[in-house]
Protein backbone atom coordinates (compact mmCIF):
# COMPACT_ATOMS: atom_id res chain seq x y z
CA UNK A 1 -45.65 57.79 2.05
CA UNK A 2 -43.96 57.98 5.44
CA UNK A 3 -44.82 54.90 7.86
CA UNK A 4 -46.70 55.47 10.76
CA UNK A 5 -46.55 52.56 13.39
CA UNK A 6 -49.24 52.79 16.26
CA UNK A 7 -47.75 52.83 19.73
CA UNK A 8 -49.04 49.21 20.48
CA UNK A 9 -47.34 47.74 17.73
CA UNK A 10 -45.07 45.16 19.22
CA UNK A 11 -43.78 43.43 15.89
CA UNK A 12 -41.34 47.08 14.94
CA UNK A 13 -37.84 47.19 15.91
CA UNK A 14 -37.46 50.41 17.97
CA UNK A 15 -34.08 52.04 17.33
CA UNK A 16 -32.98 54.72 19.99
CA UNK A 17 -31.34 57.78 18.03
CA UNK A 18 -30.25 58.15 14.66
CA UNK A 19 -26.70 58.79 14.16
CA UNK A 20 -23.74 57.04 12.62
CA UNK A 21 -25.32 53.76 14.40
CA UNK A 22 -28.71 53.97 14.91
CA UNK A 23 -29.42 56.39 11.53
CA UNK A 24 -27.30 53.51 9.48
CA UNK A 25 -29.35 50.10 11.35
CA UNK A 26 -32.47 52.18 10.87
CA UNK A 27 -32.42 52.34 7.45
CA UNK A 28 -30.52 48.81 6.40
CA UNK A 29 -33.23 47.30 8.43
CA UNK A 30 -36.45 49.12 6.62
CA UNK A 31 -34.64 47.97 3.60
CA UNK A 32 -35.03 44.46 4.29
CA UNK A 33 -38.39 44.93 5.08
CA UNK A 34 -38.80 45.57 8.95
CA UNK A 35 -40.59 47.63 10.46
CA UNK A 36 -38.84 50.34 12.70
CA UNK A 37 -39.82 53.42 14.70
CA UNK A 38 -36.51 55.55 15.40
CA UNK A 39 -37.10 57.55 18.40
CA UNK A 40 -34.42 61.09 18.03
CA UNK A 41 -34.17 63.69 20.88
CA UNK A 42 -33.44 66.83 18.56
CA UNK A 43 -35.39 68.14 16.10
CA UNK A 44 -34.37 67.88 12.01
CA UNK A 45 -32.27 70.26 10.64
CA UNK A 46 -31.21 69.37 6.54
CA UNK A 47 -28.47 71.09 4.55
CA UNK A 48 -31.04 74.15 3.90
CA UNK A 49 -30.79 74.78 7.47
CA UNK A 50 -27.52 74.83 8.64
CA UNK A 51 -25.58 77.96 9.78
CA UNK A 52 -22.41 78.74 8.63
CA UNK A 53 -21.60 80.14 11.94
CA UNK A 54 -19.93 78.46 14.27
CA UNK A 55 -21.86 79.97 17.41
CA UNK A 56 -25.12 80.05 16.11
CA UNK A 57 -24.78 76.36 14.69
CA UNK A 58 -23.46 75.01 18.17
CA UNK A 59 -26.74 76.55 19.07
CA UNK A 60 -28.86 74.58 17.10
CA UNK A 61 -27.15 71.67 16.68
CA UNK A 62 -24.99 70.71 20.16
CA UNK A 63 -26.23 68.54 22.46
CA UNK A 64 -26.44 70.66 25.60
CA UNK A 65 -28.93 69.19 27.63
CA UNK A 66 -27.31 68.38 32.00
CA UNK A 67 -24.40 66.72 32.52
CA UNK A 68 -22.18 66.30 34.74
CA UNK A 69 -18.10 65.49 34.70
CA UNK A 70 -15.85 64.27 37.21
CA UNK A 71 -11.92 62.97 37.74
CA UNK A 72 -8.55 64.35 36.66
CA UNK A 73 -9.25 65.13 32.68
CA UNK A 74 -8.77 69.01 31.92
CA UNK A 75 -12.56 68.78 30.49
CA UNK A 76 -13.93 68.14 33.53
CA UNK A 77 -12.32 72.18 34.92
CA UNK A 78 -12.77 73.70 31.60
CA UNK A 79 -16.23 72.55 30.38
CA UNK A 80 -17.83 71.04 33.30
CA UNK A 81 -20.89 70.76 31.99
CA UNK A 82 -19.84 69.50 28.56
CA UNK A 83 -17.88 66.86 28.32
CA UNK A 84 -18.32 66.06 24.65
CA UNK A 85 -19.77 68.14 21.85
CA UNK A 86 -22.05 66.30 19.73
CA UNK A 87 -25.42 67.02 18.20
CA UNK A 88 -28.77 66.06 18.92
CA UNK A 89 -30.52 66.12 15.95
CA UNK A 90 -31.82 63.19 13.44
CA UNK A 91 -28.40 62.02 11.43
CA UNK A 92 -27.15 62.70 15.15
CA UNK A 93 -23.06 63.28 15.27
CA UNK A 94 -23.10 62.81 11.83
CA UNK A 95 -24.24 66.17 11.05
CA UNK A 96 -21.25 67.62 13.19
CA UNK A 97 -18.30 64.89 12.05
CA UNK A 98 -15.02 65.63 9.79
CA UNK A 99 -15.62 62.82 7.94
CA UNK A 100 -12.34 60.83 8.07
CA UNK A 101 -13.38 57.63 7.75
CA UNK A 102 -10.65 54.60 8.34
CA UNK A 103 -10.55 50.80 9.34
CA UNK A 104 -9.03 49.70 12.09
CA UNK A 105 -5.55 47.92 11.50
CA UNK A 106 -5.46 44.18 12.19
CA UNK A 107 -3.66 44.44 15.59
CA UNK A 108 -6.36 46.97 17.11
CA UNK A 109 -8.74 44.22 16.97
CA UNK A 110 -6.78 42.41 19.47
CA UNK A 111 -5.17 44.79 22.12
CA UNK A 112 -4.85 42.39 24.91
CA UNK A 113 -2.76 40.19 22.95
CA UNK A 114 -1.05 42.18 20.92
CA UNK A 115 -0.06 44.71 24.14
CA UNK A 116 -0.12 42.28 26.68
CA UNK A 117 -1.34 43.58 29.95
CA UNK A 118 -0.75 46.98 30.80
CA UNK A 119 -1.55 48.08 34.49
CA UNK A 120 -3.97 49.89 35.50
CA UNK A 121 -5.80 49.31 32.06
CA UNK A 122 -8.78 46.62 31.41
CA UNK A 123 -7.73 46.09 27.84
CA UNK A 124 -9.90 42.98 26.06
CA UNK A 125 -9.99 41.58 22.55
CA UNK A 126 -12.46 42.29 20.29
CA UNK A 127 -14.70 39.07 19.78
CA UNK A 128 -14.34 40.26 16.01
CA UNK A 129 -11.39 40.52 13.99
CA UNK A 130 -10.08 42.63 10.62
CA UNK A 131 -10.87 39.18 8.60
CA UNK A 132 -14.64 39.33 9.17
CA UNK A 133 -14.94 42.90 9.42
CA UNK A 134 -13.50 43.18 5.48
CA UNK A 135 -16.50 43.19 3.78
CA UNK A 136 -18.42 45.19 5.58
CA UNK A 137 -16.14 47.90 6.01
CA UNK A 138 -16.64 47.66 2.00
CA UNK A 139 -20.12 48.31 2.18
CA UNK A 140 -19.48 51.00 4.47
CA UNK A 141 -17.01 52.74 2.35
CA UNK A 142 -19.41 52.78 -0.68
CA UNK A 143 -21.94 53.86 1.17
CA UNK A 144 -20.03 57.01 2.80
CA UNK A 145 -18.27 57.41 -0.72
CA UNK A 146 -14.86 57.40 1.15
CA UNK A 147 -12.45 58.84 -0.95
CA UNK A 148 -8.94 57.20 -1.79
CA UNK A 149 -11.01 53.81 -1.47
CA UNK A 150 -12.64 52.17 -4.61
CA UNK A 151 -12.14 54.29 -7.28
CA UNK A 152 -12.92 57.30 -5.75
CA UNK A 153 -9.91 60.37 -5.96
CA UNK A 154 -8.93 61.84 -3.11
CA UNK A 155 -9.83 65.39 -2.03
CA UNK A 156 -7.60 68.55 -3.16
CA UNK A 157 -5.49 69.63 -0.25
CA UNK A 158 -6.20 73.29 0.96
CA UNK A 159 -3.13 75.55 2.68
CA UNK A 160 -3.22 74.25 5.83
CA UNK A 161 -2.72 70.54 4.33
CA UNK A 162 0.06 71.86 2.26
CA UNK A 163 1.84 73.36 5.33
CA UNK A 164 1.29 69.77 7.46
CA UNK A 165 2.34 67.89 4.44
CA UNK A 166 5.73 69.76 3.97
CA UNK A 167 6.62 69.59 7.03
CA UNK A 168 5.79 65.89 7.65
CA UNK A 169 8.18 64.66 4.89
CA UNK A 170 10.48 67.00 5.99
CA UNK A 171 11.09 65.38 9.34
CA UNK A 172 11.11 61.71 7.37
CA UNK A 173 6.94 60.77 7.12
CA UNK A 174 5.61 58.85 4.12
CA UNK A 175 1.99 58.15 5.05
CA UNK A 176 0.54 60.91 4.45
CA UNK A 177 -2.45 62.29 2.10
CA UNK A 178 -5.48 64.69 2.30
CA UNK A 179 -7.13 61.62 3.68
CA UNK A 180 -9.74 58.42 2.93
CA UNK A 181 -12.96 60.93 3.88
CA UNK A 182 -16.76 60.50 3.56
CA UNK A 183 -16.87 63.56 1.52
CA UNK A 184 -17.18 63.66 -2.11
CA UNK A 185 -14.34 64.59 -4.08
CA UNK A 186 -16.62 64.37 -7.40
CA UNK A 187 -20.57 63.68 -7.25
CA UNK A 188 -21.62 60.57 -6.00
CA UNK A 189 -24.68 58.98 -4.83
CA UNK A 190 -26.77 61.75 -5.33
CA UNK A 191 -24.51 64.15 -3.39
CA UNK A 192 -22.93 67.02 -5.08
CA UNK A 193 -18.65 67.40 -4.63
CA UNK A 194 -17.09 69.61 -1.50
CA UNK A 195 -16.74 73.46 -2.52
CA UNK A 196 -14.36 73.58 0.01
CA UNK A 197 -16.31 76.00 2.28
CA UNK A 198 -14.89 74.97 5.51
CA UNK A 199 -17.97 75.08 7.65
CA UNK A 200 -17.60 70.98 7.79
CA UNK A 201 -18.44 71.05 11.92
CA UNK A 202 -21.62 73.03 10.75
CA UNK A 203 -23.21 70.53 8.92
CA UNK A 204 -22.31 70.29 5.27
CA UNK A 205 -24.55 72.95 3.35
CA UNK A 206 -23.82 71.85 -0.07
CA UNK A 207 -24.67 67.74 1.17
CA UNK A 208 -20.96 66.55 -0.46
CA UNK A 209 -20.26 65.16 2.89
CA UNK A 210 -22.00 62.62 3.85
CA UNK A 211 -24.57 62.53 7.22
CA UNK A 212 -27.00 59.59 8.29
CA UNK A 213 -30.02 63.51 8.40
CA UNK A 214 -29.94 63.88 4.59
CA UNK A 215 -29.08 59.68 3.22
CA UNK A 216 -30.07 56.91 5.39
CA UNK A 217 -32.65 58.29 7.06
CA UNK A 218 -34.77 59.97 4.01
CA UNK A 219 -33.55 56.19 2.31
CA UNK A 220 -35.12 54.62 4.84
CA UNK A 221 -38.27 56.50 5.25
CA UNK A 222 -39.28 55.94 1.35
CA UNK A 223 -39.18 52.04 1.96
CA UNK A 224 -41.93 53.11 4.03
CA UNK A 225 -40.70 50.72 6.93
CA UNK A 226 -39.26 53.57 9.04
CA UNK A 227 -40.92 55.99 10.95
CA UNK A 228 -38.76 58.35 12.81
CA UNK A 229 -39.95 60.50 15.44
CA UNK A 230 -38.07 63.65 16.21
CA UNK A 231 -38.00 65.11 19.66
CA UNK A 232 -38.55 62.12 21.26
CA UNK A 233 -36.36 61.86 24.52
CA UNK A 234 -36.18 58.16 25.67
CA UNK A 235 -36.84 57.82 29.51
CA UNK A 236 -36.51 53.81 30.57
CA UNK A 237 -36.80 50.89 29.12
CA UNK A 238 -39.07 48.04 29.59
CA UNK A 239 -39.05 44.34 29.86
CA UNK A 240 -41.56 41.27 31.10
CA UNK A 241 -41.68 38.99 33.54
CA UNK A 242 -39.42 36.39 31.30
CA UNK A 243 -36.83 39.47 31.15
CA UNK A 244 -37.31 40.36 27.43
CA UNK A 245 -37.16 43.96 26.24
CA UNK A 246 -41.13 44.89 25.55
CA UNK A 247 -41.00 48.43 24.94
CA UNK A 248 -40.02 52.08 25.59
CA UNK A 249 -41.03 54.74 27.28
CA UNK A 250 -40.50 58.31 26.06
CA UNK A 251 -41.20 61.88 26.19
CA UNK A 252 -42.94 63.34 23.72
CA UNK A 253 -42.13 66.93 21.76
CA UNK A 254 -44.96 68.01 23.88
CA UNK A 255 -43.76 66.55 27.08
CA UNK A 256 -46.18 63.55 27.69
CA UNK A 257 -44.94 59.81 28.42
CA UNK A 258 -45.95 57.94 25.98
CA UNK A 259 -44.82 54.02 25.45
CA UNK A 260 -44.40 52.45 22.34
CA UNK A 261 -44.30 48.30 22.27
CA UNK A 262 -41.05 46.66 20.65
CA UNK A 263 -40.22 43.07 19.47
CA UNK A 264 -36.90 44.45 19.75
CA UNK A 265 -34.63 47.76 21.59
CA UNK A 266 -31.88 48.66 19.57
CA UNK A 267 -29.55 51.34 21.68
CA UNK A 268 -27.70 54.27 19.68
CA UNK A 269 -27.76 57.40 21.66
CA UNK A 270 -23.55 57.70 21.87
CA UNK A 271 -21.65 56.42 24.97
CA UNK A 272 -22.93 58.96 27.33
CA UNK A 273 -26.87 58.41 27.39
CA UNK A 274 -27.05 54.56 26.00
CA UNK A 275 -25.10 53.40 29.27
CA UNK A 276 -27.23 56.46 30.87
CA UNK A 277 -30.66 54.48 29.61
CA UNK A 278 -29.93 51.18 30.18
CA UNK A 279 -28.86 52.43 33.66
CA UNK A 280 -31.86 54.45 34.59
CA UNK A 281 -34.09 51.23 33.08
CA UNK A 282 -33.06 49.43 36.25
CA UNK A 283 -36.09 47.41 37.30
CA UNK A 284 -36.21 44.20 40.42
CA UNK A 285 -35.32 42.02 38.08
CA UNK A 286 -32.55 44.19 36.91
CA UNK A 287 -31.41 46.03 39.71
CA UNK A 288 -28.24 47.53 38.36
CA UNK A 289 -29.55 49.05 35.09
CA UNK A 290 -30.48 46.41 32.03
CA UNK A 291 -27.62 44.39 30.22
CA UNK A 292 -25.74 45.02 33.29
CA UNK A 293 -25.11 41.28 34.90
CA UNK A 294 -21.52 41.72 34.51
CA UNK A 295 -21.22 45.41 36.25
CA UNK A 296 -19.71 47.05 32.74
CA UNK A 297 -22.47 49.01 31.41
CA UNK A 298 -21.32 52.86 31.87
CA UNK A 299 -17.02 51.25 32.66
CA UNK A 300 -14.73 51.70 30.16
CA UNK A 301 -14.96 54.63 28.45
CA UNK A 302 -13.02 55.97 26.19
CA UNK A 303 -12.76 59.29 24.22
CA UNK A 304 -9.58 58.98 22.33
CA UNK A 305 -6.00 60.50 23.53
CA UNK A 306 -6.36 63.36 21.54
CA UNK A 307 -5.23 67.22 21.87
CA UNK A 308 -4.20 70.03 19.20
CA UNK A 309 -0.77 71.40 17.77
CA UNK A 310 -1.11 74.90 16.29
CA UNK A 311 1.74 77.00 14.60
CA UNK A 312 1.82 80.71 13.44
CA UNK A 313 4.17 81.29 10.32
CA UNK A 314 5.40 84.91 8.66
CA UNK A 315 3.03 84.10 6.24
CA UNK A 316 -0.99 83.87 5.84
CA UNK A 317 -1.81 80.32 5.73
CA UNK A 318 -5.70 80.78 6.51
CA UNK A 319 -5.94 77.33 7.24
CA UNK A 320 -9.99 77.98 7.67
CA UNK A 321 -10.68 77.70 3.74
CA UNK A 322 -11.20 74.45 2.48
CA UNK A 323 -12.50 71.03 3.61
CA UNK A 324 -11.82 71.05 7.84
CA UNK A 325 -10.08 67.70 8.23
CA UNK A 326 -8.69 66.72 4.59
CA UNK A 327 -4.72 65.69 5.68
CA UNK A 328 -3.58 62.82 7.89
CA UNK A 329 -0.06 61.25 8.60
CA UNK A 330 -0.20 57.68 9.86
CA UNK A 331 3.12 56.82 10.29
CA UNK A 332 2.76 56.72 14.30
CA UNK A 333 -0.77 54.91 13.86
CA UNK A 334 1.66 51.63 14.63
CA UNK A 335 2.38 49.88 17.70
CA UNK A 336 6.18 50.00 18.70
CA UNK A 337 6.38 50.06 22.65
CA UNK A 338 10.22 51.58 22.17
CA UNK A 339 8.48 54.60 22.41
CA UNK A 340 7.52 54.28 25.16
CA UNK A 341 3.63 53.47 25.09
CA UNK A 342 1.29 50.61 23.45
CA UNK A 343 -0.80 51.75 20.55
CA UNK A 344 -0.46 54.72 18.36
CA UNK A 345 -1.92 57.66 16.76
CA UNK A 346 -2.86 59.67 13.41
CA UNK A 347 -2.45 63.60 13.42
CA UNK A 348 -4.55 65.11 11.69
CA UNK A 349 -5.34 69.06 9.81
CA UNK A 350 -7.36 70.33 11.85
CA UNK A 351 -8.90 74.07 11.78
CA UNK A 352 -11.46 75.81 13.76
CA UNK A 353 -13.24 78.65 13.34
CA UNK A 354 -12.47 82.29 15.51
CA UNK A 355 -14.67 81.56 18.15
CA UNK A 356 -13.89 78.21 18.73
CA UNK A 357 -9.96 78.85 18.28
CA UNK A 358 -10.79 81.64 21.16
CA UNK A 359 -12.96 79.26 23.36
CA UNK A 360 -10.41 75.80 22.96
CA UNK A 361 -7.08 77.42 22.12
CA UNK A 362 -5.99 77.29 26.07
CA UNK A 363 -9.55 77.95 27.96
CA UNK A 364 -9.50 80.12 30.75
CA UNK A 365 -5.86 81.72 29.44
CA UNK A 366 -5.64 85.62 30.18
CA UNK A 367 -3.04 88.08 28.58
CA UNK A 368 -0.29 88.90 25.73
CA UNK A 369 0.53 85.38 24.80
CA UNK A 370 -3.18 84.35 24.57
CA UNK A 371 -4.27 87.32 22.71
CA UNK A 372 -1.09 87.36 20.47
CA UNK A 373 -1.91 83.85 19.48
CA UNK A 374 -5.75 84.97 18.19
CA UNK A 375 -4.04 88.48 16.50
CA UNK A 376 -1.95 85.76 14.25
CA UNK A 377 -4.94 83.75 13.36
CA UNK A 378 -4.50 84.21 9.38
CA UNK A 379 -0.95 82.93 9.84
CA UNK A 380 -1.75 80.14 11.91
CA UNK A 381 -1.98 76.07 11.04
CA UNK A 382 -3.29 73.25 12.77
CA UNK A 383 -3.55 69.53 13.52
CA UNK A 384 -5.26 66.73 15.58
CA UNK A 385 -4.09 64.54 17.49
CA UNK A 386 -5.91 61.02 17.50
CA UNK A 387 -4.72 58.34 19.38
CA UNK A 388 -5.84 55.15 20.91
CA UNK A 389 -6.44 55.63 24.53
CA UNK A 390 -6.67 52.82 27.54
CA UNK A 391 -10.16 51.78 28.41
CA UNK A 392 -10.15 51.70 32.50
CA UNK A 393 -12.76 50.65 34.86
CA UNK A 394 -13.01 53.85 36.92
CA UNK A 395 -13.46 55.66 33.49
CA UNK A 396 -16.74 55.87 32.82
CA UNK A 397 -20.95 57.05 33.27
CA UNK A 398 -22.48 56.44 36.23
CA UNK A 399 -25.97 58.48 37.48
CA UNK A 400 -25.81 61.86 38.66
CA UNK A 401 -27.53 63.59 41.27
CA UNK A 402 -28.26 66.15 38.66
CA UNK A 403 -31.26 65.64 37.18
CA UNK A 404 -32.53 66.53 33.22
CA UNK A 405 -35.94 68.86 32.09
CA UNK A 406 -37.83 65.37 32.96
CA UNK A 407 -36.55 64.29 35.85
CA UNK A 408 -33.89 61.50 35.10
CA UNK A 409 -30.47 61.53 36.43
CA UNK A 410 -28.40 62.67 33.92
CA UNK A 411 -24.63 61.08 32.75
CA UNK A 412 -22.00 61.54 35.23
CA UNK A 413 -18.67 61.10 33.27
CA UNK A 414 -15.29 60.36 35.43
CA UNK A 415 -12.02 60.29 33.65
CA UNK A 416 -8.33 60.14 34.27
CA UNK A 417 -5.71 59.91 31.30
CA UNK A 418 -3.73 56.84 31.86
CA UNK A 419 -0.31 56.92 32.11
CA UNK A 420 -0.28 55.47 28.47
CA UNK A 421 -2.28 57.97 27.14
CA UNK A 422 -0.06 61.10 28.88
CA UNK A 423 2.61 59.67 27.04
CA UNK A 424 1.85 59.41 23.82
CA UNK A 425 0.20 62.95 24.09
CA UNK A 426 3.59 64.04 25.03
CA UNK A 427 5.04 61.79 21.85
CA UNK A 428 2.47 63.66 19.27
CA UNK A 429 3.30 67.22 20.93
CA UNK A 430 6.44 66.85 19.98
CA UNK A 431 6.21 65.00 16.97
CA UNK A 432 3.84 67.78 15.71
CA UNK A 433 5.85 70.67 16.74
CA UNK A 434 9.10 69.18 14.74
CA UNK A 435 6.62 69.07 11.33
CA UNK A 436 5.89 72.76 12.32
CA UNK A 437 9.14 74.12 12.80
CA UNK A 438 10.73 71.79 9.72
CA UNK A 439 8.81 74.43 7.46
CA UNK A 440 9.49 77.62 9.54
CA UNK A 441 6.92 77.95 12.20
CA UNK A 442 7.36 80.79 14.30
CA UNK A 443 5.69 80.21 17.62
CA UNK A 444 4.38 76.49 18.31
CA UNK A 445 0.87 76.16 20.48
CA UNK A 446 0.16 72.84 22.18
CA UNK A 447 -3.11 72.80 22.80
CA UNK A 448 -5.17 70.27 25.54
CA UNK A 449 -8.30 68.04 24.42
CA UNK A 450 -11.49 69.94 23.48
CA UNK A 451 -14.62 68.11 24.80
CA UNK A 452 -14.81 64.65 23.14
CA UNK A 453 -15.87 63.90 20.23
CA UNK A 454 -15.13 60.52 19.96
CA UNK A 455 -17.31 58.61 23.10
CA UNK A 456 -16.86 54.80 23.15
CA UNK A 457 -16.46 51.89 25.19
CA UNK A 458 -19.57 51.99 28.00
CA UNK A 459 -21.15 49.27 26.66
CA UNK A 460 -18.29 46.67 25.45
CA UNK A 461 -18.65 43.86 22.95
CA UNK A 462 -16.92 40.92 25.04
CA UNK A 463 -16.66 37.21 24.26
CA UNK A 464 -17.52 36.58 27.86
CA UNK A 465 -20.52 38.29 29.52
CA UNK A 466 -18.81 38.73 32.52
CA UNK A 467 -16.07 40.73 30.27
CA UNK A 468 -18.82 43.04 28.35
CA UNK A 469 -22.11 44.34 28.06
CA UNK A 470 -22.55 43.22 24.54
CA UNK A 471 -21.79 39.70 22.35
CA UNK A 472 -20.32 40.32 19.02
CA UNK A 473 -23.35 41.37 16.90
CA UNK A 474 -24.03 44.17 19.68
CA UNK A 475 -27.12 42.08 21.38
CA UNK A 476 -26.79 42.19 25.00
CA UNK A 477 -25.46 38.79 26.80
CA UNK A 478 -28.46 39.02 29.08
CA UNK A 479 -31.26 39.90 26.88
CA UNK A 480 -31.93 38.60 23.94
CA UNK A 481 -33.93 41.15 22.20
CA UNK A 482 -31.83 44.01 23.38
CA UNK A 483 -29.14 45.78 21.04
CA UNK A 484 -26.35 48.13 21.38
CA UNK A 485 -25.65 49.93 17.64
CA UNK A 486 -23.34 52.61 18.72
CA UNK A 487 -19.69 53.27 19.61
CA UNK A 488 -20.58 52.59 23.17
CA UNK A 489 -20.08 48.77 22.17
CA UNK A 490 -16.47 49.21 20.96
CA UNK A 491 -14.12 46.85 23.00
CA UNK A 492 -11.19 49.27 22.35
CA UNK A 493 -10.43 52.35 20.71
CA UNK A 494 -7.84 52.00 17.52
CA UNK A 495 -5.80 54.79 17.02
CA UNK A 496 -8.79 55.84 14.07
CA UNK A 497 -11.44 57.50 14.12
CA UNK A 498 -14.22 55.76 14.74
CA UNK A 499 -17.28 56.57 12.43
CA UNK A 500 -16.31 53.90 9.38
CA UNK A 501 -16.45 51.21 12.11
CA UNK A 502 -19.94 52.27 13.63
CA UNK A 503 -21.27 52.31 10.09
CA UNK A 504 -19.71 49.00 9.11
CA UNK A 505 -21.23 47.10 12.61
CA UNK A 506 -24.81 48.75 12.00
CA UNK A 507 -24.60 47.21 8.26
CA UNK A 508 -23.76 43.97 9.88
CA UNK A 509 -26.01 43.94 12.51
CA UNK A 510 -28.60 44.69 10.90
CA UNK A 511 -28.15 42.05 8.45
CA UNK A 512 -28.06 39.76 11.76
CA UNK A 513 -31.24 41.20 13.12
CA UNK A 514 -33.16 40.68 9.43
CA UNK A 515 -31.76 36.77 9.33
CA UNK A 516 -32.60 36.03 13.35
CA UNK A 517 -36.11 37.72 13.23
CA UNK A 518 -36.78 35.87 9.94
CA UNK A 519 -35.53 32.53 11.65
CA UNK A 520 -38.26 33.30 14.83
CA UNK A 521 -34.94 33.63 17.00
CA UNK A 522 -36.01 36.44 18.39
């Protein structure tokens, strides 16, 4: 039977949203036998319900509620008011995710030293390194069922793969496969293999890949410790007089503030509306937003240096059939300043659907060389480009005038691409136009970033508190019982992406919260 925690029970852990982070804690946590009421701002949508249209999906799964963008990043003149497409839904982003799933390498635990300083970027160690993050990225891995890890195969590589492969050995590659992915290659865990349908950014119909909506979650709800309440938009948080977390305050699917009591706040709601929360929780005690003694909640973001190569051929390569994102070369995911930035980056297959190749391919373009493009879409290939950006100060969330359907100031998001990041865009254009034309391409199509999918960085994990917002099991240095579980804690990007990593610190923390709450630490 499902749990069902009354509002004035202050011994539950609340955890806000339910995606890669809050989804994965939610569960590991009712598990060990806490109690925990996940509050979600969508509604539920399982593999029954997803649309294997891409229009009609983004419909009912994108998060679309007011925001706001501002600063030099294309996004902000092409999708004002959507800087990132993600879902709001319980399993959150997880629903709407490739599925690549990769550690970090050892350096990208350690930018600052490894880099050195780089101007005009506020690069920072991780208080963590690859060492202690081993064997939880194992635990992560065999819970996603990531493929080309353990003994799990590797997925069968569709056309557009075989196109990206040829031509990346051509031009001298060697690392690169059809990828280490949270998507089952064989049945595993109760999940059935891919039949290569290609509607991955849909939400998996057949359940091979894997997504916190249709695992964790239903896992955690048959411990009967979890209670997870859909439609529940978080307003503020709230604390005591002593300046612990006590509670939350939300909006109901009927639209009524209601307030349900915490021993602990856990944060998961993606780097746009955790910093947004903890912001818009600002109290007289905490007049800059909670967690926020050091000035960093909402600084820092990150969204990846990413952008698109697409080639047309003589041929039909329908690179729509088959599993979205199953191909990667990571020969430039090293760091070697000769060319001439820090960090470095994965490209990876990447396909989208007619609408969305119409909508990202060069918005706002008008004429023969647009529409020429879209008349060769059965010829035409494509990767990703995913590389490790700069985290800057001025990059970031701050409150906007704007206000959401309740009132609340709603995410502002300022970017600029640092000078870093502009040139290893450049690097991967080029790079991904040479494995293109080294198997006959045509007519090469560098494409700029789509709204982000990959949001991190507004809530840092920092050795210092004056460095972060976080300490390095995600609890905030200034209050005790307050947690961040999402990608909003990362201290830096990595050049991969970043889903694995979420999972693997939700496993962890949650293992930390358990052993602290059992101790009477907090």
């Amino acid at each position: 039977m499902v749990a069902k925690f009354d509002l004035n029970d202050d011994s539950v852990v609340v955890v806000i949203g339910t995606g890669a982070g809050g989804g994965v804690l939610s569960n590991e946590l009712a598990q060990q036998g806490v109690k925990v009421v996940a509050l979600e701002a969508g509604g539920r949508y399982l593999p029954e319900d997803y649309i294997n249209d891409e229009w009609d999906s983004f419909a009912q799964l994108a998060w679309t509620d007011a925001r706001t963008t501002s600063g030099s990043w294309r996004v902000a003149r092409d999708f004002a008011g959507l800087p990132a497409w993600i879902v709001k839904a319980v399993g959150g982003t997880t629903t709407h995710w490739a599925g690549a799933s990769i550690r970090f390498q050892d350096h990208e635990w350690k930018a600052l030293t490894t880099y050195g300083k780089v101007e005009g970027a506020n690069l920072l160690d991780w208080p963590i390194d690859a060492a202690e993050m081993a064997p939880w990225y194992e635990k992560a891995e065999t819970k996603l069922g990531v493929t080309r890890t353990g003994d799990r195969a590797g997925l069968p590589g569709n056309n557009n793969f075989k196109v990206f492969e040829k031509g990346a050995k051509a031009v001298g590659y060697s690392e690169v496969h059809t990828g280490r992915m949270a998507i089952n290659s064989r049945d595993y865990d109760d999940r059935m293999a891919c039949q290569q349908t290609g509607f991955c950014f849909q939400g998996c119909k057949w359940g091979a890949k894997w997504s916190a909506a249709y695992t964790d979650i239903p896992r955690g709800e048959a411990t009967g410790n979890l209670e997870v309440r859909e439609r529940s938009h978080v307003a503020r948080i709230l604390h005591n007089d002593q300046g612990k977390v006590t509670g939350v305050e939300y909006f109901d699917k009927d639209g009524n503030l209601q307030m349900q009591k915490a021993r602990i706040v856990c944060v998961a709601g993606n780097s746009f509306e955790s910093p947004r929360l903890l912001l818009n929780s600002a109290s007289s005690m905490f007049p800059n937003g909670l967690a926020n003694s050091s000035g960093m909640v909402g600084k820092n973001y990150m969204r990846h240096t990413t952008g698109s190569v697409y080639a047309i051929f003589d041929k039909p390569v329908r690179m729509w059939r088959g599993t979205t994102m199953a191909g990667i070369m990571q020969d430039e995911a090293r760091h070697d300043p000769s060319r001439g930035f820090v960090g470095g980056y994965e490209l990876e297959t990447l396909s989208l659907g007619l609408p969305f190749m119409a909508a990202f391919l060069n918005p706002g373009a008008w004429g023969r060389s647009f529409t020429t493009a879209l008349d060769s879409y059965e010829n035409m290939a494509g990767m990703w480009i995913v590389g490790e950006d700069m985290p800057q100060l001025t990059n970031g969330v701050t409150l906007s005038d704007t206000k959401d359907q309740f009132g609340l100031p709603v995410a502002n998001v300022n970017f600029d691409d640092h000078p870093n990041d502009i040139a290893m865009r450049n690097h991967a254009y080029q790079r991904g136009i040479a494995i293109y034309e080294a198997v006959g391409a045509t007519r090469t199509m560098p494409t700029t970033p789509y709204p982000s999918t990959h949001n991190l960085g507004t809530n840092r994990m920092s050795e210092k508190p004056e460095d972060g917002v976080v300490n390095k099991w995600g609890q905030s240095h200034d209050i005790a019982n307050l947690f961040v579980s999402d990608g909003s804690q990362f201290t830096t990007g990595a050049a991969e992406n970043p889903t694995l990593t979420i999972v693997a610190l939700a496993i962890r923390q949650a293992d930390h919260i358990a052993r602290e709450m059992s101790a009477g630490n907090i």
